[in-house]
PDB file of N, CA and C in Angstrom:
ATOM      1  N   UNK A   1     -44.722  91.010  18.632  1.00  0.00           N
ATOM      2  CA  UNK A   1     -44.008  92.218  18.979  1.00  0.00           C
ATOM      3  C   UNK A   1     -43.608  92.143  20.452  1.00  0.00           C
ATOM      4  N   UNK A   2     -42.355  92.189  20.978  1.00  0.00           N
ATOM      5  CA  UNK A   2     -41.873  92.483  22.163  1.00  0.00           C
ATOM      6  C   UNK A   2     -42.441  93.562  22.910  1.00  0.00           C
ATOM      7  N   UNK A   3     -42.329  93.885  23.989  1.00  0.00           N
ATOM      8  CA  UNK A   3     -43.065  94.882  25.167  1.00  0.00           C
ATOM      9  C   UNK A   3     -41.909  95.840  25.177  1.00  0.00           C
ATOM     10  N   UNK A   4     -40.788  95.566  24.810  1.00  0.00           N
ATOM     11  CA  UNK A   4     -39.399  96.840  24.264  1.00  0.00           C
ATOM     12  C   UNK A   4     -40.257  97.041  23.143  1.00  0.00           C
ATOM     13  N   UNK A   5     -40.279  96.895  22.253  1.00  0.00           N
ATOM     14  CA  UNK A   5     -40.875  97.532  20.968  1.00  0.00           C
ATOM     15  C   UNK A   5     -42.087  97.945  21.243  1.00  0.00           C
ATOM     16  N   UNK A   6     -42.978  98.083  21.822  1.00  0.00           N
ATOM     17  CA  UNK A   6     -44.348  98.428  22.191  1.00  0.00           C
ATOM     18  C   UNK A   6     -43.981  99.784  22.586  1.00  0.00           C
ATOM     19  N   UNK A   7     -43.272  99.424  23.936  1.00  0.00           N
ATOM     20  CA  UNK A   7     -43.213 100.749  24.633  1.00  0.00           C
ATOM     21  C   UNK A   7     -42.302 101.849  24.017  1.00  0.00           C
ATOM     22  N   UNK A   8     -41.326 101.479  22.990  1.00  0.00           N
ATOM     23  CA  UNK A   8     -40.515 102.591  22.180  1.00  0.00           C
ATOM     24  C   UNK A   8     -41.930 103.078  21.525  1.00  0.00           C
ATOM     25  N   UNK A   9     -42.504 102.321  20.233  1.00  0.00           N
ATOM     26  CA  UNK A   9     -43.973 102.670  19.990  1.00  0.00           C
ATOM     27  C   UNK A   9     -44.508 103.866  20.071  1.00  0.00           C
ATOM     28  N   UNK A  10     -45.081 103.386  21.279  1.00  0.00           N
ATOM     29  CA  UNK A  10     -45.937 104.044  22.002  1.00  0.00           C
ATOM     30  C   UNK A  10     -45.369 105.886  22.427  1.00  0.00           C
ATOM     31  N   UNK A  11     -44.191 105.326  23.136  1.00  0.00           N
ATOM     32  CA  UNK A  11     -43.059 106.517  23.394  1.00  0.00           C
ATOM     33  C   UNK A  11     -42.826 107.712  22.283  1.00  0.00           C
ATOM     34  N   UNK A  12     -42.667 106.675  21.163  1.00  0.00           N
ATOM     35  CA  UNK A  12     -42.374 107.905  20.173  1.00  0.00           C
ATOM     36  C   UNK A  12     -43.527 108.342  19.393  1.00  0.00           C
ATOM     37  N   UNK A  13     -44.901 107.760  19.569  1.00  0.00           N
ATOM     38  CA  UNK A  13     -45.782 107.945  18.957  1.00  0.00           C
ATOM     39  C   UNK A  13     -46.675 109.430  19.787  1.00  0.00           C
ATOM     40  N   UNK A  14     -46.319 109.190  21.374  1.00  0.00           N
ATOM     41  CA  UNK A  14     -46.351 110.226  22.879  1.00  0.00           C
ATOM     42  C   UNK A  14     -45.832 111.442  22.417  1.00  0.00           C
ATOM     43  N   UNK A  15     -44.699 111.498  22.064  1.00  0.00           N
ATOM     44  CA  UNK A  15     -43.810 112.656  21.528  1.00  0.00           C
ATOM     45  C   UNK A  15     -44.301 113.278  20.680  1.00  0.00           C
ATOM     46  N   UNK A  16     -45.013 112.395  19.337  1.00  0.00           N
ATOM     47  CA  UNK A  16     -45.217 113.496  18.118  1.00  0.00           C
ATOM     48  C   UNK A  16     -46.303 114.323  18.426  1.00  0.00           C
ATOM     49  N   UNK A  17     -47.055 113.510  19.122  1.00  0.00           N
ATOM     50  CA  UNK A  17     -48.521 114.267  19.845  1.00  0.00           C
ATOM     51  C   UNK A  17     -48.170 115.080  20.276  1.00  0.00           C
ATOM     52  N   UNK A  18     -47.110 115.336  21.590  1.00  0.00           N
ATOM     53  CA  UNK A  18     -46.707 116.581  22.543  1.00  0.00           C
ATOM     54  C   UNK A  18     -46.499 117.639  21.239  1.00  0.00           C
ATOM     55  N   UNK A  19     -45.312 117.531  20.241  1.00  0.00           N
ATOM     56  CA  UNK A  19     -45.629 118.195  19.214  1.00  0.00           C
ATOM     57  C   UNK A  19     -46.358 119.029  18.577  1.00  0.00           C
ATOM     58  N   UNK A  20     -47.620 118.084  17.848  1.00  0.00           N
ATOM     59  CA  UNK A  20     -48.459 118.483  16.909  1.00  0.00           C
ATOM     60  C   UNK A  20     -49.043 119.408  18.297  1.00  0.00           C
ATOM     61  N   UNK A  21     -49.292 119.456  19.453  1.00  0.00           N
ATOM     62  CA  UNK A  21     -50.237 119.464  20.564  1.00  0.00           C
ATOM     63  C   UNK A  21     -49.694 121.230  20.794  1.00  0.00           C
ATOM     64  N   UNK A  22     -48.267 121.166  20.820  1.00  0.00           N
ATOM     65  CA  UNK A  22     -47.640 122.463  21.160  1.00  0.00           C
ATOM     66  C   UNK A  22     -47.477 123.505  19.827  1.00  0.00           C
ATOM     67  N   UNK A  23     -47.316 123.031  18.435  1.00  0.00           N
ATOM     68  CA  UNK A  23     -47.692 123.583  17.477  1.00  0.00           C
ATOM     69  C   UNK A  23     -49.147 124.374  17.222  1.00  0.00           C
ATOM     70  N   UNK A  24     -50.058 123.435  17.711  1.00  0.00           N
ATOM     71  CA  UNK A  24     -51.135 123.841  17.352  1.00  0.00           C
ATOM     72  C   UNK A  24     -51.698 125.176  18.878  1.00  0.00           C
ATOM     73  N   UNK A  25     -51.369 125.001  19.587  1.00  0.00           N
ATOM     74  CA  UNK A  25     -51.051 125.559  20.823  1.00  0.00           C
ATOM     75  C   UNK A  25     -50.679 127.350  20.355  1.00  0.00           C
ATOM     76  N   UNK A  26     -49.609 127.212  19.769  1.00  0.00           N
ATOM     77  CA  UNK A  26     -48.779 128.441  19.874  1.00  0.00           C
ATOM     78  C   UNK A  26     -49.639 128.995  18.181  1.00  0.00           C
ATOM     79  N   UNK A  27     -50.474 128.426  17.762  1.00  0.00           N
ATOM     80  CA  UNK A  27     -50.936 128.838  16.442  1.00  0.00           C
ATOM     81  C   UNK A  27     -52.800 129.670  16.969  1.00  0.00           C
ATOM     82  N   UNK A  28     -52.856 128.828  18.206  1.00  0.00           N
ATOM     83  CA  UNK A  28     -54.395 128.821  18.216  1.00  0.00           C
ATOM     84  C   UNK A  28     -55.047 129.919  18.728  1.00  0.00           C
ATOM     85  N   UNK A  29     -55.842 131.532  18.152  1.00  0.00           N
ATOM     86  CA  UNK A  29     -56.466 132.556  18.740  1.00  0.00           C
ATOM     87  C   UNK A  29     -57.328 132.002  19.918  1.00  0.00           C
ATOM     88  N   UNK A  30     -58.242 130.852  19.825  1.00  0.00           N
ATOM     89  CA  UNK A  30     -59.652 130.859  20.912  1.00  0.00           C
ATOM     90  C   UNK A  30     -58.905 130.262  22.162  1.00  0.00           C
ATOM     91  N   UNK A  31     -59.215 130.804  23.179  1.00  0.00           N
ATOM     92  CA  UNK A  31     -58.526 130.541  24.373  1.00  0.00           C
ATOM     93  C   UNK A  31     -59.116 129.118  24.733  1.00  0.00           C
ATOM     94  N   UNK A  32     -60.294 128.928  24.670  1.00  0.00           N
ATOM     95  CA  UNK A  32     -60.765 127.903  25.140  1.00  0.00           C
ATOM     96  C   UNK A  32     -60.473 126.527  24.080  1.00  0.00           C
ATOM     97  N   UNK A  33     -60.470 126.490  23.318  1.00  0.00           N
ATOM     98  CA  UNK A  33     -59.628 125.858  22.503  1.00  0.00           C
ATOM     99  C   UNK A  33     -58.564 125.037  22.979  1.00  0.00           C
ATOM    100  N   UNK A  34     -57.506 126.451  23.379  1.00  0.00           N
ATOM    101  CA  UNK A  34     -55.780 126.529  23.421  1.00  0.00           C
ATOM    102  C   UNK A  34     -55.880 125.966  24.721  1.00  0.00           C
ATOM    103  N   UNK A  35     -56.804 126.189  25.993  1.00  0.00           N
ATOM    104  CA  UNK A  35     -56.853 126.060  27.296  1.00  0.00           C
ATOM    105  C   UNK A  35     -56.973 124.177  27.109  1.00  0.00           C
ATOM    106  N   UNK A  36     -57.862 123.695  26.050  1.00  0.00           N
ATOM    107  CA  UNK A  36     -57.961 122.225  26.109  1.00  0.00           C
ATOM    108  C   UNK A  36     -56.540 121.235  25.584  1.00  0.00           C
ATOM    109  N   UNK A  37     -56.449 122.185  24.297  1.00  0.00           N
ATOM    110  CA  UNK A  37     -54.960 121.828  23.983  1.00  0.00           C
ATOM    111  C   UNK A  37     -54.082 121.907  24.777  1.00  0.00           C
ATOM    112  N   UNK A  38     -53.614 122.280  25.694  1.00  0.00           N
ATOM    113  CA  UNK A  38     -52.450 122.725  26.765  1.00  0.00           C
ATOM    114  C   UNK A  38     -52.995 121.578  27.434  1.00  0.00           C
ATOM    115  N   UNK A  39     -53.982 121.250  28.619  1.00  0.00           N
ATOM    116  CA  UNK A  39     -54.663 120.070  29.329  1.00  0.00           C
ATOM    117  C   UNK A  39     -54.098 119.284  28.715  1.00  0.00           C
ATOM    118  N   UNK A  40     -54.192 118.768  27.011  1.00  0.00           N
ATOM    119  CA  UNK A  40     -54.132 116.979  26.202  1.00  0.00           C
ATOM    120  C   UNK A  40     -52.688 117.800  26.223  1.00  0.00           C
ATOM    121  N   UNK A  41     -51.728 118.408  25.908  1.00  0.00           N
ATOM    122  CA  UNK A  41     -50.245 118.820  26.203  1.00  0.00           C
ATOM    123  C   UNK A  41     -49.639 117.863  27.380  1.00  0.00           C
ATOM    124  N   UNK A  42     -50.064 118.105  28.036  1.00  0.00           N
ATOM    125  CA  UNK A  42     -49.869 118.230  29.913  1.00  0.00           C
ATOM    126  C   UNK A  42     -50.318 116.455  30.053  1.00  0.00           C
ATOM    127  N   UNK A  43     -51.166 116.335  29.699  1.00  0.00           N
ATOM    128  CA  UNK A  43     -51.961 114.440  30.058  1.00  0.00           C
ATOM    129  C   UNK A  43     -50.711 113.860  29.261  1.00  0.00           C
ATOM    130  N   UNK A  44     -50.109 114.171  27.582  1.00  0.00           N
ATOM    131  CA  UNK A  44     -49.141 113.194  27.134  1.00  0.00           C
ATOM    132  C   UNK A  44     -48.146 113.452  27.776  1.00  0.00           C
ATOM    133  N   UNK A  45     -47.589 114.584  28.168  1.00  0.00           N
ATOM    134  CA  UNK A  45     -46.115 114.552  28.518  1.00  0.00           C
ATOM    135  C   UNK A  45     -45.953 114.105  30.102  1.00  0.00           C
ATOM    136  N   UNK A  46     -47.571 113.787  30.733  1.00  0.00           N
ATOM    137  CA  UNK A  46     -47.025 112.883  31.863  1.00  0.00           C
ATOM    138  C   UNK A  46     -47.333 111.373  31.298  1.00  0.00           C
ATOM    139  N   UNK A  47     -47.753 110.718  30.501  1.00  0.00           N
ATOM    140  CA  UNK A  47     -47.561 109.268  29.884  1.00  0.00           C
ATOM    141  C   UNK A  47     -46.421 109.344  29.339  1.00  0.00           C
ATOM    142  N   UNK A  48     -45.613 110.331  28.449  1.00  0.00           N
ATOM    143  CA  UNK A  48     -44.459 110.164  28.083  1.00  0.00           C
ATOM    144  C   UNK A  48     -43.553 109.936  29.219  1.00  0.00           C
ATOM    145  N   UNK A  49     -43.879 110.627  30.151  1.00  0.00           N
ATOM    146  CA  UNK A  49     -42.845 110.369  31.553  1.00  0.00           C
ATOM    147  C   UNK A  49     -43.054 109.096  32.047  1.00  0.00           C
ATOM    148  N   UNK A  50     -44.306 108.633  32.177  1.00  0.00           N
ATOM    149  CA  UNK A  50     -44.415 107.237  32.841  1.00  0.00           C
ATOM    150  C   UNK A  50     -43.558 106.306  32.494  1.00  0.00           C
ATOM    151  N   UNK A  51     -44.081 105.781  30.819  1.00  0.00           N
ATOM    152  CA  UNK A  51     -43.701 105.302  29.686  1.00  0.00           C
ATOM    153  C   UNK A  51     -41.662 105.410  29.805  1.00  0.00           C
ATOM    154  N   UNK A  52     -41.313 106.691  30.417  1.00  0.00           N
ATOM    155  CA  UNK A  52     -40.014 106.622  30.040  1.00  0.00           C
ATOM    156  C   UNK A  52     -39.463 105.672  31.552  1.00  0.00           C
ATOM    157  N   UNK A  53     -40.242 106.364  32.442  1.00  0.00           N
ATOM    158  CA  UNK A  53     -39.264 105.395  33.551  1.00  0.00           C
ATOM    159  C   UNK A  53     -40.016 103.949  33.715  1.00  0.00           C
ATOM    160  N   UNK A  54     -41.077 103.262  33.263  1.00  0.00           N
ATOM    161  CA  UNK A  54     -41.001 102.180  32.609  1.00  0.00           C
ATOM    162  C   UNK A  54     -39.962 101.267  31.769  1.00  0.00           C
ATOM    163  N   UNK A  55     -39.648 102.246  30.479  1.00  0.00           N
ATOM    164  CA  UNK A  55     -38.428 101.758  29.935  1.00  0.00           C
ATOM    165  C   UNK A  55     -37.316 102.001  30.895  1.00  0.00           C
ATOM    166  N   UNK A  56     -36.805 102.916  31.307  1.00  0.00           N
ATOM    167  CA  UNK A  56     -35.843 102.809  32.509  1.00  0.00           C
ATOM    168  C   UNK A  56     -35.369 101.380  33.185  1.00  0.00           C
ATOM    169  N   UNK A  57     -36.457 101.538  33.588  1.00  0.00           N
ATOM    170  CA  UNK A  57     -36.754 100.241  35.081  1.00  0.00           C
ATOM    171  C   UNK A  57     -36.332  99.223  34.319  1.00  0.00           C
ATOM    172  N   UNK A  58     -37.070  99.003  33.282  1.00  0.00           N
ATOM    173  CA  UNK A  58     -36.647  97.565  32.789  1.00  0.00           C
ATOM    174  C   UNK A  58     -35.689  97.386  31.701  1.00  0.00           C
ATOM    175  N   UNK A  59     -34.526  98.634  31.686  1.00  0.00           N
ATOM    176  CA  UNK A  59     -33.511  98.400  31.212  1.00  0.00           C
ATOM    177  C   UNK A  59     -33.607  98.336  29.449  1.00  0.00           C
ATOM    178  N   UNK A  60     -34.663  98.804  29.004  1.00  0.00           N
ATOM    179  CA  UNK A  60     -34.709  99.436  27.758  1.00  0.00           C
ATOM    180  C   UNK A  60     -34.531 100.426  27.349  1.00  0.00           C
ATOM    181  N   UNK A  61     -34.205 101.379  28.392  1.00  0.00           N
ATOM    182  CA  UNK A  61     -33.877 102.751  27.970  1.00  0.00           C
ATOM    183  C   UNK A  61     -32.443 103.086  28.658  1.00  0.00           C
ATOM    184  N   UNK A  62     -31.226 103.521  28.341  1.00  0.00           N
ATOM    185  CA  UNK A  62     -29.967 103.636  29.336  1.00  0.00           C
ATOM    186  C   UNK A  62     -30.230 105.416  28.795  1.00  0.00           C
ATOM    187  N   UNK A  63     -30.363 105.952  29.835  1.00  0.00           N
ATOM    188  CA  UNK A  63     -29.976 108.086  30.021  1.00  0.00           C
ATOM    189  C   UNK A  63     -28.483 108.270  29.312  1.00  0.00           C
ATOM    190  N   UNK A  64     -28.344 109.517  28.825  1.00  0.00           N
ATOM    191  CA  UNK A  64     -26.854 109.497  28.787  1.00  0.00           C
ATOM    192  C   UNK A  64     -26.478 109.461  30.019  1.00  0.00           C
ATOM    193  N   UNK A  65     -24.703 109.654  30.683  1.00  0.00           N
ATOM    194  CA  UNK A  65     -24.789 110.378  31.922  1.00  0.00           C
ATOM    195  C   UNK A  65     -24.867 112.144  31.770  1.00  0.00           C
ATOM    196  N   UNK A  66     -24.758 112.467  33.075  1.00  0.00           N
ATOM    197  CA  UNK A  66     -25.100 113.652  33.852  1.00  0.00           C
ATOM    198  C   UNK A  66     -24.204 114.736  32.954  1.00  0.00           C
ATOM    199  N   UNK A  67     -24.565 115.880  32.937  1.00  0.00           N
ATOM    200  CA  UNK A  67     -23.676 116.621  32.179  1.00  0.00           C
ATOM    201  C   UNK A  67     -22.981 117.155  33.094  1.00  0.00           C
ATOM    202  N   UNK A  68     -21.681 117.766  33.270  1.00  0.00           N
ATOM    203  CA  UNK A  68     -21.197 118.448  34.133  1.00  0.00           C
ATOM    204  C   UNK A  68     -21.472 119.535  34.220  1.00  0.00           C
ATOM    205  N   UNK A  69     -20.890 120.058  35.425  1.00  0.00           N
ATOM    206  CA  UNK A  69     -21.313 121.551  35.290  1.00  0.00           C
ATOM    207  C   UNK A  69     -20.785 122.932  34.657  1.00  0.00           C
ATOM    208  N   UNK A  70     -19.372 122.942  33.797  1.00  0.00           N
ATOM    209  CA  UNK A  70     -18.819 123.156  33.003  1.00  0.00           C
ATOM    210  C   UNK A  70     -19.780 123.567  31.547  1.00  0.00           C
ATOM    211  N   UNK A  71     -20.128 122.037  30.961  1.00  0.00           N
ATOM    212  CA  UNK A  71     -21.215 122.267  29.530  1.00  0.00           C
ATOM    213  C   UNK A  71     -22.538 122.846  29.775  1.00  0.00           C
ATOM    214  N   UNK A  72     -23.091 122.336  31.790  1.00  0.00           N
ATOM    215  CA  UNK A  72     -24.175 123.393  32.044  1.00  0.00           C
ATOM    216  C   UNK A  72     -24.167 124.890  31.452  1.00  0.00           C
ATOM    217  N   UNK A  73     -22.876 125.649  32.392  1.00  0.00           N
ATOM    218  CA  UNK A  73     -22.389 126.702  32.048  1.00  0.00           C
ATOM    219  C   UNK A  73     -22.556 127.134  30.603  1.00  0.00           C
ATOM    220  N   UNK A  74     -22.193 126.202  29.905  1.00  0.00           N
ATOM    221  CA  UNK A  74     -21.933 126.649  28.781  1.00  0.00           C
ATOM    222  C   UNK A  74     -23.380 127.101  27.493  1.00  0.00           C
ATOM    223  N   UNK A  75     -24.056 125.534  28.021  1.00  0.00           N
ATOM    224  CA  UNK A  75     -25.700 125.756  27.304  1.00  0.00           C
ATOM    225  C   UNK A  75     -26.128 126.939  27.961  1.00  0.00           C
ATOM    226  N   UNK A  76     -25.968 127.242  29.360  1.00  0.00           N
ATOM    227  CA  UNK A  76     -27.124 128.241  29.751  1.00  0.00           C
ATOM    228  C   UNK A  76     -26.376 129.942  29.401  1.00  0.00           C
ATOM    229  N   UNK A  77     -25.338 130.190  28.965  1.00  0.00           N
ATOM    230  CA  UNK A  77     -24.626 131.319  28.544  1.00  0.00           C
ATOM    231  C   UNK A  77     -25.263 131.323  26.646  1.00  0.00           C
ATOM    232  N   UNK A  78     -25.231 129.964  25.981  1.00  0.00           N
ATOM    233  CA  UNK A  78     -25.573 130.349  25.259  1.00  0.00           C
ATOM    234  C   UNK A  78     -27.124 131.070  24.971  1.00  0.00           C
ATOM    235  N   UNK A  79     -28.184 129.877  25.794  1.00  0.00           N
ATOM    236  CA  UNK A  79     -29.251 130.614  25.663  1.00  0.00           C
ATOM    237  C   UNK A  79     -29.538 131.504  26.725  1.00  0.00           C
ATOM    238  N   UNK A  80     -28.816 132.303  26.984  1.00  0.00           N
ATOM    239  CA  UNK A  80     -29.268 133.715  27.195  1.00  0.00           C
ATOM    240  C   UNK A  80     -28.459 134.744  26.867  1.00  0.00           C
ATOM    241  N   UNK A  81     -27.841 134.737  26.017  1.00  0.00           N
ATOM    242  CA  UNK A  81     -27.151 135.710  24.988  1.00  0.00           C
ATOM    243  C   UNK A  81     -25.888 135.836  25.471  1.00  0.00           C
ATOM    244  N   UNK A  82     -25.039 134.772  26.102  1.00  0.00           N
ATOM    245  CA  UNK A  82     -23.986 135.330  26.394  1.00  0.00           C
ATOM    246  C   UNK A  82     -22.701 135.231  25.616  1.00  0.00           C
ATOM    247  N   UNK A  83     -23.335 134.163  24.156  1.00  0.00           N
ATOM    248  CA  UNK A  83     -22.460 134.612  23.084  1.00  0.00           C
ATOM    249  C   UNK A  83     -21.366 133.263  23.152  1.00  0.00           C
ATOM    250  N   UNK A  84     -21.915 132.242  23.837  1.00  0.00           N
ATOM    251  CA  UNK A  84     -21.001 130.628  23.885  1.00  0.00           C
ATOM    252  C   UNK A  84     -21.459 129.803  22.913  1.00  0.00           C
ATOM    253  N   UNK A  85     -21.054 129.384  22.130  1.00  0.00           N
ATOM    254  CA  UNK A  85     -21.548 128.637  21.221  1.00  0.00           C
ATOM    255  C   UNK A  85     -21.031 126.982  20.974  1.00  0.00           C
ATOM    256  N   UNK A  86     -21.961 126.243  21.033  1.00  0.00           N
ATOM    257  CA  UNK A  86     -21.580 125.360  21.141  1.00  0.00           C
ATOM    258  C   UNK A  86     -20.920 124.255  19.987  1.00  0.00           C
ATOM    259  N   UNK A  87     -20.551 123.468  20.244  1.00  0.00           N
ATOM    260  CA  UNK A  87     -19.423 122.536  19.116  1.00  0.00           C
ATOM    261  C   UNK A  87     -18.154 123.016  18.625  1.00  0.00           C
TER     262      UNK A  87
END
């Protein structure tokens, strides 16, 4: 297995966790519980970050580019009710 395929892997395996992690999060009454879940939340989505500018760096991952500030406009009207809809 290549170290590109590892780190996609790994990456998308990071993600489902953040997931299951924030599901179970927004489901969970015991605070102390939810307080540990949020912590293992917080620990993957900074390995997911590592992990991403890893792939970055070594040219396994290309970003889209930058959005302008036009479609900014436009996402942030939609989510907050200003009735823009997108596509």
């Amino acid at each position: 297995m290549q170290e590109k395929d590892m780190v996609s892997d790994i990456l998308t395996g990071t993600k489902a966790s953040i997931d299951s992690y924030t599901k179970a999060i927004t489901e969970c009454a015991n605070q102390q519980l939810r307080s540990t879940l949020q912590q293992l939340r917080n620990e993957a989505e900074q390995l997911q970050y590592q992990l991403f500018q890893i792939a970055e760096q070594k040219g396994y991952y290309k970003p889209a580019p930058p959005a302008n500030s036009n479609d900014i406009q436009q996402v942030k009207s939609g989510l907050t009710g200003g009735g823009t809809t997108i596509g």
